[in-house]
N, C-alpha and C. Protein backbone atom coordinates (compact mmCIF):
# COMPACT_ATOMS: atom_id res chain seq x y z
N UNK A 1 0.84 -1.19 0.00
CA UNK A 1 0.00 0.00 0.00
C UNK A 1 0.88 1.24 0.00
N UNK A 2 0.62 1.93 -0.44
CA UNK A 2 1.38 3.37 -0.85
C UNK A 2 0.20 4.44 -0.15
N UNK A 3 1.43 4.99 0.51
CA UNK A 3 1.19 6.79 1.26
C UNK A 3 0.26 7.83 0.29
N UNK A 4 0.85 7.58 -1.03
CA UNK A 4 0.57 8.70 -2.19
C UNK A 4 0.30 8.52 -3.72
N UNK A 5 -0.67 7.59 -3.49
CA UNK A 5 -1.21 6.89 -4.84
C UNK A 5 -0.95 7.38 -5.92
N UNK A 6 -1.32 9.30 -5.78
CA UNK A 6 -1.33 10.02 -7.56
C UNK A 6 0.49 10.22 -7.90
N UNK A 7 1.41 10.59 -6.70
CA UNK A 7 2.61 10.39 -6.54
C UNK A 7 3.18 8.79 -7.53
N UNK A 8 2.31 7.72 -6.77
CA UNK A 8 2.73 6.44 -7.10
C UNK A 8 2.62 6.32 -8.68
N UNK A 9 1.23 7.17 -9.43
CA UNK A 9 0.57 7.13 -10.76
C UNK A 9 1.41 7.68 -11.81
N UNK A 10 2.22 8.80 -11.55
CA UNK A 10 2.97 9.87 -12.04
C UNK A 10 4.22 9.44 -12.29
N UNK A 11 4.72 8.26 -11.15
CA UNK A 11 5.72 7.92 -10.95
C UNK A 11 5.89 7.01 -12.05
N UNK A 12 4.71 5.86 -12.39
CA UNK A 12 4.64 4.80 -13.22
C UNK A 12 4.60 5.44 -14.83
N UNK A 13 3.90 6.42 -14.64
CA UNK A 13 3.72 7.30 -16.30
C UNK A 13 4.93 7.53 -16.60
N UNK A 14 6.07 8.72 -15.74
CA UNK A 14 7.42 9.08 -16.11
C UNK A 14 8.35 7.75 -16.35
N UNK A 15 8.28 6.60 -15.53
CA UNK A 15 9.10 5.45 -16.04
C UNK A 15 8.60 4.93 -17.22
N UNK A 16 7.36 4.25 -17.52
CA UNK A 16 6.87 3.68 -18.92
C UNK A 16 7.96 5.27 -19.55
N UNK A 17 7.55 6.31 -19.72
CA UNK A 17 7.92 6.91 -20.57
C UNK A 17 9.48 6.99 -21.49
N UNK A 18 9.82 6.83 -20.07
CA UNK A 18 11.09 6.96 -19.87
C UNK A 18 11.99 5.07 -20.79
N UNK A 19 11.59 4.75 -20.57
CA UNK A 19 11.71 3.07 -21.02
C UNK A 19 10.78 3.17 -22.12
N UNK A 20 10.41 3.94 -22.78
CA UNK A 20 9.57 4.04 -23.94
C UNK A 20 8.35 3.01 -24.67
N UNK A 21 7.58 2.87 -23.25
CA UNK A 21 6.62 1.30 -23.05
C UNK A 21 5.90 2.38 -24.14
N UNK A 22 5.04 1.50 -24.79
CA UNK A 22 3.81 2.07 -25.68
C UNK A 22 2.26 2.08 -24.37
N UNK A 23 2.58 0.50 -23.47
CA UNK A 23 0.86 0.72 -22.79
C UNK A 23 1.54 0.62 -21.54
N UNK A 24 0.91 1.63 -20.32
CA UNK A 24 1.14 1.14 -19.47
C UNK A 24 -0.10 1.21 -18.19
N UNK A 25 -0.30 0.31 -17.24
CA UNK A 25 -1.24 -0.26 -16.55
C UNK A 25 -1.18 0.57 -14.98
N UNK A 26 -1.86 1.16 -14.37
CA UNK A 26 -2.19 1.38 -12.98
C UNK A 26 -3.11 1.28 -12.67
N UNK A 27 -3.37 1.25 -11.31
CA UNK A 27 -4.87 0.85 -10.04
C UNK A 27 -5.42 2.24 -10.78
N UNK A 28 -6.70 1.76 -10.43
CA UNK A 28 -7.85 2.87 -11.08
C UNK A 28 -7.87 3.57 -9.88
N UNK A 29 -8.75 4.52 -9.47
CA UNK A 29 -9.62 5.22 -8.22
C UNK A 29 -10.43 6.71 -9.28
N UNK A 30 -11.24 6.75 -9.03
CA UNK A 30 -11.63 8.37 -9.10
C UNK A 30 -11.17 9.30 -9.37
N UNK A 31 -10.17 9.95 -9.02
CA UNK A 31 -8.97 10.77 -8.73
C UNK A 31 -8.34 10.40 -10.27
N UNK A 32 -7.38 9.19 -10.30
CA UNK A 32 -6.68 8.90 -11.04
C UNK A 32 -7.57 8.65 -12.38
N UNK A 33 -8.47 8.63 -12.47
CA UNK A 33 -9.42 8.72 -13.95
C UNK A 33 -9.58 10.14 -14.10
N UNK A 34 -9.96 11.15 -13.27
CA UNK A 34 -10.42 12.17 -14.07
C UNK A 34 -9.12 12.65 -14.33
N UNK A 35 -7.70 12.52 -13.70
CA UNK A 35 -6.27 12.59 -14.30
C UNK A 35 -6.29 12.15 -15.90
N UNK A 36 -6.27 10.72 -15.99
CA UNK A 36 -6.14 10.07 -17.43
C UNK A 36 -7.16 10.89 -18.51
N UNK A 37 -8.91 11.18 -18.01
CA UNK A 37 -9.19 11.95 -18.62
C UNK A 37 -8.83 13.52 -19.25
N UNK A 38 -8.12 14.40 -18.66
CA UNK A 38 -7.51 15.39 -18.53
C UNK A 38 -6.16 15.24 -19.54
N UNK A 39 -5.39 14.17 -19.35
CA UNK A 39 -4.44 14.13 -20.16
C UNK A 39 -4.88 13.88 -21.71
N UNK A 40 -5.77 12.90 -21.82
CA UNK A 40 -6.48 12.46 -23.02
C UNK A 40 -7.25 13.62 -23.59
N UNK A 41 -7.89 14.61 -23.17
CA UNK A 41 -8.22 15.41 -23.99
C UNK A 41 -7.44 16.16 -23.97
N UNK A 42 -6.22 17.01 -23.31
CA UNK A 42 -5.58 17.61 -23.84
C UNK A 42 -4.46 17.51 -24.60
N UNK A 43 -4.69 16.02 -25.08
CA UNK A 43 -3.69 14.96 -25.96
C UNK A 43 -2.04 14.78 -25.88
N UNK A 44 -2.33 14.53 -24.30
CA UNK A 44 -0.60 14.25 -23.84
C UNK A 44 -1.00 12.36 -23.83
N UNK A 45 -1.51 11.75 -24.17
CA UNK A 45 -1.41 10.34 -24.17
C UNK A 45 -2.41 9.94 -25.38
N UNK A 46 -2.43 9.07 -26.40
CA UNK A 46 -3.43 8.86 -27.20
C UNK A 46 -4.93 7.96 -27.02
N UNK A 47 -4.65 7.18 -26.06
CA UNK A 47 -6.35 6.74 -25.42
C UNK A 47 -6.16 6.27 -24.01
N UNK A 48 -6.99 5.40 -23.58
CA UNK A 48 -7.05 4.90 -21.60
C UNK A 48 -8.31 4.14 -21.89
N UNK A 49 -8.02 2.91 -21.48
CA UNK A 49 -8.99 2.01 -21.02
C UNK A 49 -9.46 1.37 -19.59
N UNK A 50 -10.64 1.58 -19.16
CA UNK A 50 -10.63 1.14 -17.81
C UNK A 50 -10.95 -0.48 -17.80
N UNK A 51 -10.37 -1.17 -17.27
CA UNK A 51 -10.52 -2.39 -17.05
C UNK A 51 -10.46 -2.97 -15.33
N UNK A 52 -12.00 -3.47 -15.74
CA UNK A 52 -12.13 -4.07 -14.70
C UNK A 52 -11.93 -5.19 -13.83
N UNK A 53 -11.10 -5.77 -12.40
CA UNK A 53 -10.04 -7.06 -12.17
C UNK A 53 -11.09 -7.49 -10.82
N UNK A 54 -12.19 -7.39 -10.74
CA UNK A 54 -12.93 -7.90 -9.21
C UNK A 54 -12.79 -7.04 -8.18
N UNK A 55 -11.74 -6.08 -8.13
CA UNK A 55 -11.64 -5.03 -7.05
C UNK A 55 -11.35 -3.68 -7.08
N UNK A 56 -10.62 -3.48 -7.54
CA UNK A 56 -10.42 -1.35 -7.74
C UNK A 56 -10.49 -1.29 -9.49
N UNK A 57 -10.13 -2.15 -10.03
CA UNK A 57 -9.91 -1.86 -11.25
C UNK A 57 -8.69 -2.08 -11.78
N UNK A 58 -8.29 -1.13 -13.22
CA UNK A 58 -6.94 -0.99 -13.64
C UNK A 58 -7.08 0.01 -15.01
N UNK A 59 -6.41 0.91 -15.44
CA UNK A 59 -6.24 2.40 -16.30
C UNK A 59 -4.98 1.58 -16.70
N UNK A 60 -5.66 1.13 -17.98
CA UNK A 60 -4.44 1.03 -19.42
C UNK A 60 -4.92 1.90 -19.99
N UNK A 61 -2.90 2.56 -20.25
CA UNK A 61 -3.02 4.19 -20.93
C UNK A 61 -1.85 3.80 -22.01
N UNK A 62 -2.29 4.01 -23.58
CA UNK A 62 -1.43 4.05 -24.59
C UNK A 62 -0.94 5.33 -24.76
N UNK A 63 0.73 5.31 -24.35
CA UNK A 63 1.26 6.84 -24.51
C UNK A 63 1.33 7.01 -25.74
N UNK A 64 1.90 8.32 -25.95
CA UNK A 64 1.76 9.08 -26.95
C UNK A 64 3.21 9.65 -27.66
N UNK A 65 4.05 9.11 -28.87
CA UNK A 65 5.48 9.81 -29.03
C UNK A 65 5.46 10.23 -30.47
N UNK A 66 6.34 10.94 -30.73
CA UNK A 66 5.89 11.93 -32.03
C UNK A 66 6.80 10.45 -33.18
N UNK A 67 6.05 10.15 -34.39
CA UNK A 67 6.30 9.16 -35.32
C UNK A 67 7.77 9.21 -35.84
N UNK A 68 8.59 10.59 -35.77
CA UNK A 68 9.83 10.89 -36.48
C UNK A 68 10.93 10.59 -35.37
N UNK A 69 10.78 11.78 -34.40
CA UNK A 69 12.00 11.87 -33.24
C UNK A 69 11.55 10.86 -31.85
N UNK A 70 10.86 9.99 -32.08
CA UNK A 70 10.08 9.48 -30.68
C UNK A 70 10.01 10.10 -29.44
N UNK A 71 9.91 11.27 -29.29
CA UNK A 71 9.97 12.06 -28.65
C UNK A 71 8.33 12.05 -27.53
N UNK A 72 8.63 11.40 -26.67
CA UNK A 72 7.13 11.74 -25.99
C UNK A 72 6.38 12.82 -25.68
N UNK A 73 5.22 12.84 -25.52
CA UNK A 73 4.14 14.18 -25.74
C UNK A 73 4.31 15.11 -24.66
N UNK A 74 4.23 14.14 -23.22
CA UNK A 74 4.77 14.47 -22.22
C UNK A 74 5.93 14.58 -21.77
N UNK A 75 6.26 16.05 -21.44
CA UNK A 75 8.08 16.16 -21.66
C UNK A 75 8.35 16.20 -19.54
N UNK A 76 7.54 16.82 -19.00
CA UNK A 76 7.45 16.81 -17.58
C UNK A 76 6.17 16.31 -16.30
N UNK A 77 6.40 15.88 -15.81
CA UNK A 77 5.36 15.62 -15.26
C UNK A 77 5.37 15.84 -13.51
N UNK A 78 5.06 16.56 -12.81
CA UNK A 78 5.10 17.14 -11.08
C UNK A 78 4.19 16.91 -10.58
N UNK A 79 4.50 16.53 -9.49
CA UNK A 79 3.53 16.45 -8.23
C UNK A 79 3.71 17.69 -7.59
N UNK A 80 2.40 18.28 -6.95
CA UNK A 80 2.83 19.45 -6.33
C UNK A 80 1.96 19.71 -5.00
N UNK A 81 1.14 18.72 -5.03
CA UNK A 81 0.49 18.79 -3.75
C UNK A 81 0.72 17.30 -3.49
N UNK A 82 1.13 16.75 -1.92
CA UNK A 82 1.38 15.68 -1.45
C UNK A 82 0.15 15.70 -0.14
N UNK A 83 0.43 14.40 0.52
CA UNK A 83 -0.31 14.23 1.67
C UNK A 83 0.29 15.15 3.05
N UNK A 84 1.46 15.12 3.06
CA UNK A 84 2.01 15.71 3.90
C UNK A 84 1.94 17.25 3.94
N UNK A 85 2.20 17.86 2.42
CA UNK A 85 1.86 19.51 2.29
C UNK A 85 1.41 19.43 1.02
N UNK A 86 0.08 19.93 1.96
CA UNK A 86 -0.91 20.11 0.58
C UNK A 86 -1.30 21.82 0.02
N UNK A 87 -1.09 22.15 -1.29
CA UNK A 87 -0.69 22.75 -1.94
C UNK A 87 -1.85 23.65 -2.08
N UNK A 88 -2.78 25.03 -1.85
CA UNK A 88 -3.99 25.07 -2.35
C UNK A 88 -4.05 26.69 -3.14
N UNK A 89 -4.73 27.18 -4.15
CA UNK A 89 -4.88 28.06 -4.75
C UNK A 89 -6.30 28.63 -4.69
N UNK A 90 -6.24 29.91 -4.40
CA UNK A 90 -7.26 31.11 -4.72
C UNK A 90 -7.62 30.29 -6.40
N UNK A 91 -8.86 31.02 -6.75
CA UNK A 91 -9.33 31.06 -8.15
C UNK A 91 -8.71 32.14 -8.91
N UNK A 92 -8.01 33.38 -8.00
CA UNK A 92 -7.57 34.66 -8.91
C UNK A 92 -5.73 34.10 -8.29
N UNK A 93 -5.49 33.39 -7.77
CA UNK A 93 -3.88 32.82 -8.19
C UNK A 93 -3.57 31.45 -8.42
N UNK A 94 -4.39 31.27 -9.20
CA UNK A 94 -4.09 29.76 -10.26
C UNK A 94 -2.78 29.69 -10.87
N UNK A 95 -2.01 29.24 -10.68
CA UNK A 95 -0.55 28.77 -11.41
C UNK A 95 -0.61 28.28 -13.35
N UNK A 96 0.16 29.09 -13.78
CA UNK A 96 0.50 28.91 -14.61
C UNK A 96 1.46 27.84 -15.47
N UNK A 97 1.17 27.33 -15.93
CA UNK A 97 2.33 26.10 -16.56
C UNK A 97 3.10 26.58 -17.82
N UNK A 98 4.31 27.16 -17.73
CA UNK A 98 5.27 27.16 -19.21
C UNK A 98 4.20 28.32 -20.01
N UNK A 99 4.25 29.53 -18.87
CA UNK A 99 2.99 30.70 -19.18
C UNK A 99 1.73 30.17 -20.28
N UNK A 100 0.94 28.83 -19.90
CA UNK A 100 -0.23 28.87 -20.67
C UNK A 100 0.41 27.50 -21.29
N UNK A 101 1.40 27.13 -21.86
CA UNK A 101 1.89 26.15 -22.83
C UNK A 101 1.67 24.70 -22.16
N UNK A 102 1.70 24.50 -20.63
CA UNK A 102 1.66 23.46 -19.66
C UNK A 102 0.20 23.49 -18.98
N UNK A 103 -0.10 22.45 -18.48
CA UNK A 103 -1.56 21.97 -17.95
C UNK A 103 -1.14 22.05 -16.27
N UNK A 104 -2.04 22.95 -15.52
CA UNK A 104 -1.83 22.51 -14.03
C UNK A 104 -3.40 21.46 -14.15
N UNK A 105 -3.05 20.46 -13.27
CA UNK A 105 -4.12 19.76 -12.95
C UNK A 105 -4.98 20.28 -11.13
N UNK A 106 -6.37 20.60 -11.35
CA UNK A 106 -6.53 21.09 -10.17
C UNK A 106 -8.14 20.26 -9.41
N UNK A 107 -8.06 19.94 -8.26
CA UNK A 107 -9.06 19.23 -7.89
C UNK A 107 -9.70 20.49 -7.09
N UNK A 108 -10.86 21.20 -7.49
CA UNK A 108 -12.16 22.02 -7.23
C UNK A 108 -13.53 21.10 -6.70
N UNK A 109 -13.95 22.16 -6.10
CA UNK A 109 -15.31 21.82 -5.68
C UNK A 109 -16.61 21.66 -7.30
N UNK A 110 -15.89 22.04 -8.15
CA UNK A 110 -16.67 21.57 -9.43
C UNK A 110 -15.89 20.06 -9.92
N UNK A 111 -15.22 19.24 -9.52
CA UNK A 111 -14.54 18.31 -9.91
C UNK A 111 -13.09 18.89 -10.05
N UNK A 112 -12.49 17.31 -11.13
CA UNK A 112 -11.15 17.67 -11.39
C UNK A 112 -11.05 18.05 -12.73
N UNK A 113 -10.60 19.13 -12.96
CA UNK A 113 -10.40 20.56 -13.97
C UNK A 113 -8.82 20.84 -14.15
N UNK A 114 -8.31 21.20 -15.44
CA UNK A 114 -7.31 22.39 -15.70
C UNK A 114 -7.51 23.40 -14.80
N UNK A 115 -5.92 23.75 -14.78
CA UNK A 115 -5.79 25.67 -14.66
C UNK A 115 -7.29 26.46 -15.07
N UNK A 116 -6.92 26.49 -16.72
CA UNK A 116 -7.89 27.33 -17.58
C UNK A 116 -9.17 27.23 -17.50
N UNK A 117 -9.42 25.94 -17.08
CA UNK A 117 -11.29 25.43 -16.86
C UNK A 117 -11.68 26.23 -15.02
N UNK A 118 -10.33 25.77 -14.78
CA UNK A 118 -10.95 26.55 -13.18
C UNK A 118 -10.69 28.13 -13.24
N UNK A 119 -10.31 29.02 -13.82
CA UNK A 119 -10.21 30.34 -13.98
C UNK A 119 -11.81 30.69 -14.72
N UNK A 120 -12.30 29.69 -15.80
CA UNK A 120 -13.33 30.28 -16.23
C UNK A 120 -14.34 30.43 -15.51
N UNK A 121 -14.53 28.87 -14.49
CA UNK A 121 -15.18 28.87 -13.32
C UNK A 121 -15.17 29.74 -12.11
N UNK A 122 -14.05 30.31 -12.14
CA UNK A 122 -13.87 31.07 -10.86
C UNK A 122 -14.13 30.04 -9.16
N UNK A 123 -12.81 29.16 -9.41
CA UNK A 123 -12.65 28.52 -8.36
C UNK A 123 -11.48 28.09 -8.33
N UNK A 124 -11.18 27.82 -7.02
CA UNK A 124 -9.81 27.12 -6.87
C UNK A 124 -9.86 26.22 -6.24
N UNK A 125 -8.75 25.63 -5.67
CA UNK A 125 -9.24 24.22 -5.10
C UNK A 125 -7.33 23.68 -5.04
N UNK A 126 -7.03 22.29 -4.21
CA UNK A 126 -5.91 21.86 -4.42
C UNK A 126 -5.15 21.74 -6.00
N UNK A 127 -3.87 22.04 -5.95
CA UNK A 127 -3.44 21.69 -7.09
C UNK A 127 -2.73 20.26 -7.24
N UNK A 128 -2.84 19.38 -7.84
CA UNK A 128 -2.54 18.10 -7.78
C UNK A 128 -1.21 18.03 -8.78
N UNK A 129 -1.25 18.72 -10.24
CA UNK A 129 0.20 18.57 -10.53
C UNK A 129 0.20 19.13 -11.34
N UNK A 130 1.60 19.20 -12.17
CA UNK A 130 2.03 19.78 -13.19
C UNK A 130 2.32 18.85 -14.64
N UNK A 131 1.73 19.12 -15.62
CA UNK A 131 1.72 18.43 -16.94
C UNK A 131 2.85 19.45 -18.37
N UNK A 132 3.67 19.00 -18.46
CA UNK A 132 4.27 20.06 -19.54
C UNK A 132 4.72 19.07 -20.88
């Protein structure tokens, strides 16, 4: 059992990446889906399948690398709020990623949202990580 599951999730994405896996597999939860969703539409991974094993689940995610330089989509990936210090933002000081070019991922009282989706909303909420 792990302290820091989305820590643990982030951790498994940057290694597949890094070892240049095409699919790679983690425990599902809530949290960690509306993540995979978030990445998938803002097309840092090319699809995610949830599959179901009798108990939490499992999120197979086919990454994403450019056809010429194999260069993956996702060049950084941060944790920025942990269990221990948790990280939280006003709606009028939302963090910026690579001024606009990077995705903050943010968990609001409207769900889990972008930076840009929670500015339109006018809410803030923990920031869970950084996508570049």
């Amino acid at each position: 059992m792990t302290t820091d599951p989305i820590a643990d999730y982030l951790t498994r994405l940057r290694n597949a990446i890094m070892a240049r896996k095409k699919v790679v597999e983690v425990p599902a939860s809530g949290l960690k889906k509306d993540i995979t969703r978030i990445l998938y539409d803002k097309g840092y991974i090319l699809s995610y399948k949830l599959q179901e094993d009798g108990k939490q689940g499992l999120i197979k995610i086919a990454l994403k690398y450019h056809p010429q330089t194999r260069q993956s989509a996702i060049r950084e990936l941060t944790r920025v709020s942990s269990p221990g210090l948790r990280q939280y933002a006003h709606g009028t000081e939302l963090p910026r990623v690579l001024n606009g070019l990077g995705v903050a991922i943010i968990s609001t009282s409207k769900g889990v949202v972008t930076d840009k989706e929670a500015r339109n909303l006018g809410v803030g909420g923990e920031v869970i990580c950084f996508v570049s």
